[in-house]
C-alpha atoms as a PDB file:
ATOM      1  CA  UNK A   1     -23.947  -3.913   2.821  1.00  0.00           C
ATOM      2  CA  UNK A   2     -20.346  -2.989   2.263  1.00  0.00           C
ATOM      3  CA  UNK A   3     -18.623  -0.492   4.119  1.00  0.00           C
ATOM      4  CA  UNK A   4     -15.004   1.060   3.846  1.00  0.00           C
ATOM      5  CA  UNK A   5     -14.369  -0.655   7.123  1.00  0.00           C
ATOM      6  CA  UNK A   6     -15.121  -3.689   6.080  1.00  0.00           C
ATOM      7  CA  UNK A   7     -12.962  -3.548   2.405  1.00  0.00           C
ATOM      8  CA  UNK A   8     -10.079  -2.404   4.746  1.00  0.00           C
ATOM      9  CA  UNK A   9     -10.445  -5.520   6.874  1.00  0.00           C
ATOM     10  CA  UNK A  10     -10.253  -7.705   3.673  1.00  0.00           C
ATOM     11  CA  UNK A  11      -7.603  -5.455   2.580  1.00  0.00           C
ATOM     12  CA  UNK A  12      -5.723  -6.141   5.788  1.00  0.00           C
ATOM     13  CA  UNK A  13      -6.663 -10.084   5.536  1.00  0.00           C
ATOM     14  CA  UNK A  14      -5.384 -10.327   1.656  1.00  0.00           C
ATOM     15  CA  UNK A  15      -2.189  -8.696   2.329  1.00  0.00           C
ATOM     16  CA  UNK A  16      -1.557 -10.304   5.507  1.00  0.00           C
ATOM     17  CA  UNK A  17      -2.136 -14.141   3.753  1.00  0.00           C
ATOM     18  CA  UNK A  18       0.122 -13.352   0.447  1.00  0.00           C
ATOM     19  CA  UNK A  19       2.878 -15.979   0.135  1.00  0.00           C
ATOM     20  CA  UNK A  20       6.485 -14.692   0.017  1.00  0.00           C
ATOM     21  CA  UNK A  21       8.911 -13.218   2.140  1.00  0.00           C
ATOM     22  CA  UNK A  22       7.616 -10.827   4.700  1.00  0.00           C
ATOM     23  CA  UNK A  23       9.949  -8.181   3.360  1.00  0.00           C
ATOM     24  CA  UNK A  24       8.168  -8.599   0.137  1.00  0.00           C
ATOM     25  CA  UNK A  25       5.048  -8.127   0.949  1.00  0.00           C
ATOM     26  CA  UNK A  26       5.735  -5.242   3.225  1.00  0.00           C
ATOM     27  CA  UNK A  27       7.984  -3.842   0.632  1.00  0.00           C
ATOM     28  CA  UNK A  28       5.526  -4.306  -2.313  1.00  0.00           C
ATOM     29  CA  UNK A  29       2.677  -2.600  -0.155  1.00  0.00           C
ATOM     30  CA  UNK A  30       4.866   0.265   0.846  1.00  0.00           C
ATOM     31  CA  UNK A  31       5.545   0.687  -2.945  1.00  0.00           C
ATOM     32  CA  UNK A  32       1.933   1.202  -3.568  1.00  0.00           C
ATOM     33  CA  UNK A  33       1.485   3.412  -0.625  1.00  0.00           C
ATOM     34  CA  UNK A  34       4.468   5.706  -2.002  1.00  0.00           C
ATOM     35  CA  UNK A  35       2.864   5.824  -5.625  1.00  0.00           C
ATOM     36  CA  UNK A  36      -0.692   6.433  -4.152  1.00  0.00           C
ATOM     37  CA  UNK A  37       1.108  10.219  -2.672  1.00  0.00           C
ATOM     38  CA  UNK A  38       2.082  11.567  -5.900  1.00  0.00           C
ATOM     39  CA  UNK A  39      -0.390  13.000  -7.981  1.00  0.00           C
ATOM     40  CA  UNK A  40      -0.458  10.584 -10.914  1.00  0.00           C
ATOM     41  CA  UNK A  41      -3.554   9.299 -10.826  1.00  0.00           C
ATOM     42  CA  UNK A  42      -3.440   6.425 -13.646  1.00  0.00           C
ATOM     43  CA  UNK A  43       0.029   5.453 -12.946  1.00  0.00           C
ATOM     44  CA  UNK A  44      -0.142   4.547  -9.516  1.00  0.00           C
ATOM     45  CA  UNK A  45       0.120   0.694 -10.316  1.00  0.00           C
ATOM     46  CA  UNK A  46       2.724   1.141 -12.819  1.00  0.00           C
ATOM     47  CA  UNK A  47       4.626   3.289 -10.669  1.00  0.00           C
ATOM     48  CA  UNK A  48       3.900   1.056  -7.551  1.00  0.00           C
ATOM     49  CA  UNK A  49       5.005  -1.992  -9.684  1.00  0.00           C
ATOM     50  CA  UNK A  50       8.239  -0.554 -10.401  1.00  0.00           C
ATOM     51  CA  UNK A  51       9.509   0.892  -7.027  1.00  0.00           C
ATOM     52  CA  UNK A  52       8.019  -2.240  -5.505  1.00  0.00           C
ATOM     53  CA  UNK A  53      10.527  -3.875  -8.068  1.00  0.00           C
ATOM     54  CA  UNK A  54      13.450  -2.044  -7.088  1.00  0.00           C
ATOM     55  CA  UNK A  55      13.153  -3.034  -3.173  1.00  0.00           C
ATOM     56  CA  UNK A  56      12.620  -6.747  -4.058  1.00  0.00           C
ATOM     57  CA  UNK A  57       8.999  -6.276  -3.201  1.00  0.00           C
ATOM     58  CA  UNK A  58       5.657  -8.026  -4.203  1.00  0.00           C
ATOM     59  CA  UNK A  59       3.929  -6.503  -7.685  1.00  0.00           C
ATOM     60  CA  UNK A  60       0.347  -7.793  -6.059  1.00  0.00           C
ATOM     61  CA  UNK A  61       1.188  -6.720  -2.627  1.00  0.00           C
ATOM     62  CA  UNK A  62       2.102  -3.314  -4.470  1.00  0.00           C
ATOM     63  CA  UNK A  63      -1.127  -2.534  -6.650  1.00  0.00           C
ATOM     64  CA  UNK A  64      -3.171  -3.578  -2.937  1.00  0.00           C
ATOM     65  CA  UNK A  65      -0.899  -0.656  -1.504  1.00  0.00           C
ATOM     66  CA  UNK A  66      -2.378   1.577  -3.716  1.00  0.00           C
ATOM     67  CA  UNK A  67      -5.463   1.345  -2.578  1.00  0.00           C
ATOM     68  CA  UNK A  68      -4.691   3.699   0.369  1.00  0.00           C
ATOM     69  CA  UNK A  69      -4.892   6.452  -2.618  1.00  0.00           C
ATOM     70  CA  UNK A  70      -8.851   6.594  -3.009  1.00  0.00           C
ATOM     71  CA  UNK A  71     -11.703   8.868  -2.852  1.00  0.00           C
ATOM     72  CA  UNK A  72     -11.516   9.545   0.542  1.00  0.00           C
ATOM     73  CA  UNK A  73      -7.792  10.279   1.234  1.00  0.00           C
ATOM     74  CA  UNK A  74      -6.768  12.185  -2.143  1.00  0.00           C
ATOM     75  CA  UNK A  75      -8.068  14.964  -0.839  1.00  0.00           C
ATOM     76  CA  UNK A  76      -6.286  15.125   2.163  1.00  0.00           C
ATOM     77  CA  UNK A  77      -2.556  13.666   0.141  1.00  0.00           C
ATOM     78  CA  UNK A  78      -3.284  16.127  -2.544  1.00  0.00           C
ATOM     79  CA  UNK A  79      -3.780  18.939   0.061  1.00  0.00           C
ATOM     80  CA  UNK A  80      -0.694  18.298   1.613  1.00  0.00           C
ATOM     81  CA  UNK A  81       1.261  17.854  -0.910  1.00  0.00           C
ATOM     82  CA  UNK A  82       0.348  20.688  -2.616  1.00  0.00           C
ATOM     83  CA  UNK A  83       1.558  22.844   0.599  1.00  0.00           C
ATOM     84  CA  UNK A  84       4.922  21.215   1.165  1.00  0.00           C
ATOM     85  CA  UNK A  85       5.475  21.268  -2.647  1.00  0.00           C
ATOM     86  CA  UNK A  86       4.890  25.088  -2.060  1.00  0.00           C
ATOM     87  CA  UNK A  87       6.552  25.446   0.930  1.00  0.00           C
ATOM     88  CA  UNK A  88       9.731  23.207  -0.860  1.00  0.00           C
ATOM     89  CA  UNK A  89      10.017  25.640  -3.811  1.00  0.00           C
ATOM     90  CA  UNK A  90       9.472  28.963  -1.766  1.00  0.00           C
ATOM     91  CA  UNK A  91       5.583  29.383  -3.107  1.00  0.00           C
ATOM     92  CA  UNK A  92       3.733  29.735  -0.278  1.00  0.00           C
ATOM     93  CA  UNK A  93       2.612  33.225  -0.993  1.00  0.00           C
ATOM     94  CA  UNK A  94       1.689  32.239  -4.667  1.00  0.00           C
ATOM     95  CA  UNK A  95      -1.956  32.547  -5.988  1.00  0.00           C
ATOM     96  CA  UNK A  96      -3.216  28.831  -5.816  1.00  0.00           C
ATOM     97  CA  UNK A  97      -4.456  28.065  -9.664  1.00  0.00           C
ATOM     98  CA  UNK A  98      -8.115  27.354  -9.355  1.00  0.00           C
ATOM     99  CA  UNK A  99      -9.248  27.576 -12.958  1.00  0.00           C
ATOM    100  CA  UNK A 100      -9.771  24.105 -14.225  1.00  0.00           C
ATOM    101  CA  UNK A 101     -13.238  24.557 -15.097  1.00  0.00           C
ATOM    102  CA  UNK A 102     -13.387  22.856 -18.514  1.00  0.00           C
ATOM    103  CA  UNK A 103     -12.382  19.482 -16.698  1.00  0.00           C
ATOM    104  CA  UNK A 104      -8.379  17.952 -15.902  1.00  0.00           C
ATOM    105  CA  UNK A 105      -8.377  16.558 -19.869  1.00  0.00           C
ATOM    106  CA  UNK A 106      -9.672  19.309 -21.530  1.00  0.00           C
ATOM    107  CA  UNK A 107      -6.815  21.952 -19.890  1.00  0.00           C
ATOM    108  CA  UNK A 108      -3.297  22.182 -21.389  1.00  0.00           C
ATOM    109  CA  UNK A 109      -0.050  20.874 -19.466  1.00  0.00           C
ATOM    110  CA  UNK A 110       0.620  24.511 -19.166  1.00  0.00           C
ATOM    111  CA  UNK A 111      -2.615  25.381 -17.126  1.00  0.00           C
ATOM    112  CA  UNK A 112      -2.019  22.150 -14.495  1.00  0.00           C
ATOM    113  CA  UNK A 113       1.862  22.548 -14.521  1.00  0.00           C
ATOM    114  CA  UNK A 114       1.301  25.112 -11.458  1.00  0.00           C
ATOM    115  CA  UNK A 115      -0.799  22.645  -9.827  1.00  0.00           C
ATOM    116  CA  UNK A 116       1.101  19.498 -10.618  1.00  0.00           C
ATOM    117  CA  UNK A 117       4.485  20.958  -9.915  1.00  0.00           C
ATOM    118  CA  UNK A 118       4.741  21.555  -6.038  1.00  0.00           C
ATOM    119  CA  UNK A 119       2.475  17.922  -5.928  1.00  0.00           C
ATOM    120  CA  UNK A 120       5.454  16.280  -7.505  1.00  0.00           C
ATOM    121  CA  UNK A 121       8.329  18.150  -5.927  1.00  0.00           C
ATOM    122  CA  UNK A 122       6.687  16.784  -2.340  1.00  0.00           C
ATOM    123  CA  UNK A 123       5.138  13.429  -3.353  1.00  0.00           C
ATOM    124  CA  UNK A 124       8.269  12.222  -3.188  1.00  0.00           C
ATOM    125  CA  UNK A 125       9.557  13.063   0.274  1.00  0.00           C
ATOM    126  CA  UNK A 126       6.026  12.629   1.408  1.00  0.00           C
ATOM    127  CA  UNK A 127       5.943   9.098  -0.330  1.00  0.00           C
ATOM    128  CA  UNK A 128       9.578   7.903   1.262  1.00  0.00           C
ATOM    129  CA  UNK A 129       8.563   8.411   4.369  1.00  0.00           C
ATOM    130  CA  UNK A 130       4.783   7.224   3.784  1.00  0.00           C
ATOM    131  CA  UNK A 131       7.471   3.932   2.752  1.00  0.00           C
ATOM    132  CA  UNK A 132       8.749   3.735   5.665  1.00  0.00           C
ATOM    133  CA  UNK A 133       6.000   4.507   8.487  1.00  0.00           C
ATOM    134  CA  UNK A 134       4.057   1.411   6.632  1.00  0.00           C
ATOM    135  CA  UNK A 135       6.549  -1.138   5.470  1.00  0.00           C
ATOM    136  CA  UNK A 136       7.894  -1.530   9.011  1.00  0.00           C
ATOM    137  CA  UNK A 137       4.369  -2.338  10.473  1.00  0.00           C
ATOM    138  CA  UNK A 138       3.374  -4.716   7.766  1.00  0.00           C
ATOM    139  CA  UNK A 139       7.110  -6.402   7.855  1.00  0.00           C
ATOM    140  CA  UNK A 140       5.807  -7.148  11.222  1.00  0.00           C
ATOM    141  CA  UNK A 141       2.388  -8.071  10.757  1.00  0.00           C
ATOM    142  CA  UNK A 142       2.968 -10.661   7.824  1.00  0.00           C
ATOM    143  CA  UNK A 143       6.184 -11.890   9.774  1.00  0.00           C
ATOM    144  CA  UNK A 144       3.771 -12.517  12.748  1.00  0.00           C
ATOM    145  CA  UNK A 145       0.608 -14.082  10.761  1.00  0.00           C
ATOM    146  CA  UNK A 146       3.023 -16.457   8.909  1.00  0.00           C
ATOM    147  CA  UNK A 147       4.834 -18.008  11.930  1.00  0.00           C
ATOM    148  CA  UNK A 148       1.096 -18.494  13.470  1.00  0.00           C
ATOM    149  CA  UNK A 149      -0.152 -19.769  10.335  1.00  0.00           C
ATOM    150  CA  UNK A 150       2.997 -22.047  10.636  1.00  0.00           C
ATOM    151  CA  UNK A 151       2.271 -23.247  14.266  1.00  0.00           C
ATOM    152  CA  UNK A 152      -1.231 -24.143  13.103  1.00  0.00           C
ATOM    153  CA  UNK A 153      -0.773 -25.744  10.694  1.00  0.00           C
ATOM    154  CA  UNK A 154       2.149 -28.072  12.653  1.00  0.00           C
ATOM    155  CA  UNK A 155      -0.154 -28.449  15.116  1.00  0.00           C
ATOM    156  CA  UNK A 156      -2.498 -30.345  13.040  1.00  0.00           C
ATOM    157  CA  UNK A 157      -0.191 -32.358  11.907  1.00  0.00           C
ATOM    158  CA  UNK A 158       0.557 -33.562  15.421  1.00  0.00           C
ATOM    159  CA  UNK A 159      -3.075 -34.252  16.150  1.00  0.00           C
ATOM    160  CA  UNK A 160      -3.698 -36.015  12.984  1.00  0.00           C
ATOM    161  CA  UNK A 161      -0.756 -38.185  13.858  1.00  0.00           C
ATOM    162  CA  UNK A 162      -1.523 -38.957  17.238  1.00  0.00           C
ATOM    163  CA  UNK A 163      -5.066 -39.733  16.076  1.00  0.00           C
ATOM    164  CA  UNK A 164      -3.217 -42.346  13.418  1.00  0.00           C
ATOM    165  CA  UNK A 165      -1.225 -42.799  16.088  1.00  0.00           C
ATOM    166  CA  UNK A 166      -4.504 -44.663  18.938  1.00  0.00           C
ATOM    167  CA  UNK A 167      -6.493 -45.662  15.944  1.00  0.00           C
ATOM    168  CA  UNK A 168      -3.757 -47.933  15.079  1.00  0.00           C
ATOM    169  CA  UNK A 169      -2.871 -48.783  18.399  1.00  0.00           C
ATOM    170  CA  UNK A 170      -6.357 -49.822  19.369  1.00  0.00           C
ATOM    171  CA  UNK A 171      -6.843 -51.674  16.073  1.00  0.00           C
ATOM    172  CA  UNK A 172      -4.077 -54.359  17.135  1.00  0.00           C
ATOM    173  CA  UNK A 173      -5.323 -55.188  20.564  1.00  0.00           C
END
């Protein structure tokens, strides 16, 4: 049985065990995250993949960023940045454009410009900061998983060396 809870643990686990810098990873995820509050569905990776390119960040790392944008938080990005888009451009007392009833493909630019507009005005302020609040704790995370993956793994190298170490030792008495 899968569970959301459980693809965000492996989420977590692939991000945190990505080779390269911890300011790539974190910067390549945060990339994702940014792309994943605009309201370009379909671009996300592309977009992702380029800002993560412009901070020196990871394109993988990025595209596993984006999968904070899914079924279960668009609503709530979309929401909100449809309200500070509004708010941003003095709209808040504008009707809300609900008549997309023949489906997103099948309306003109001109019917989802309303829409799309105030999304895009806030998706990026709303995306900078979303930057920030999560490179800084996955910086952190990846810096601290890699220096224990270090130890570890230098450990082990110690014990299979002192083991060399007695066999040999006990070999030549």
């Amino acid at each position: 049985r899968r569970s959301w809870s459980r693809s965000m643990r492996y989420l977590r686990q692939r991000v945190l065990r990505m080779s390269g810098s911890p300011h790539a990873v974190a910067a390549g995820f945060a990339s994702g995250v940014f792309a994943s509050c605009t309201p370009l569905v379909g671009f996300h990776f592309i977009l992702g993949g380029l800002v993560a390119y412009a901070t020196r960040g990871n394109l993988v790392a990025s595209a596993f960023g984006t999968a904070l944008g899914n079924p279960l938080t668009f609503p709530f990005i979309w929401a909100g940045t449809y309200r500070v888009g509004s708010w941003m451009l003095g709209l808040e007392g504008a009707e809300t454009p609900t008549k997309l009833s023949g489906g997103l493909f099948s309306e003109g630019l001109e019917t989802m410009w309303p829409l799309l507009k105030p999304m895009l005005v806030a998706g990026i302020p709303i995306g900078l900061l979303a930057w920030v609040l999560f490179y800084f704790p996955v910086r952190r995370a990846v810096r601290i998983y890699q220096e224990k993956r270090k130890r570890r793994v230098l450990d082990r190298r110690h014990e299979r060396a002192a083991m060399m170490k007695a066999g040999s030792m006990g070999g030549e008495a």
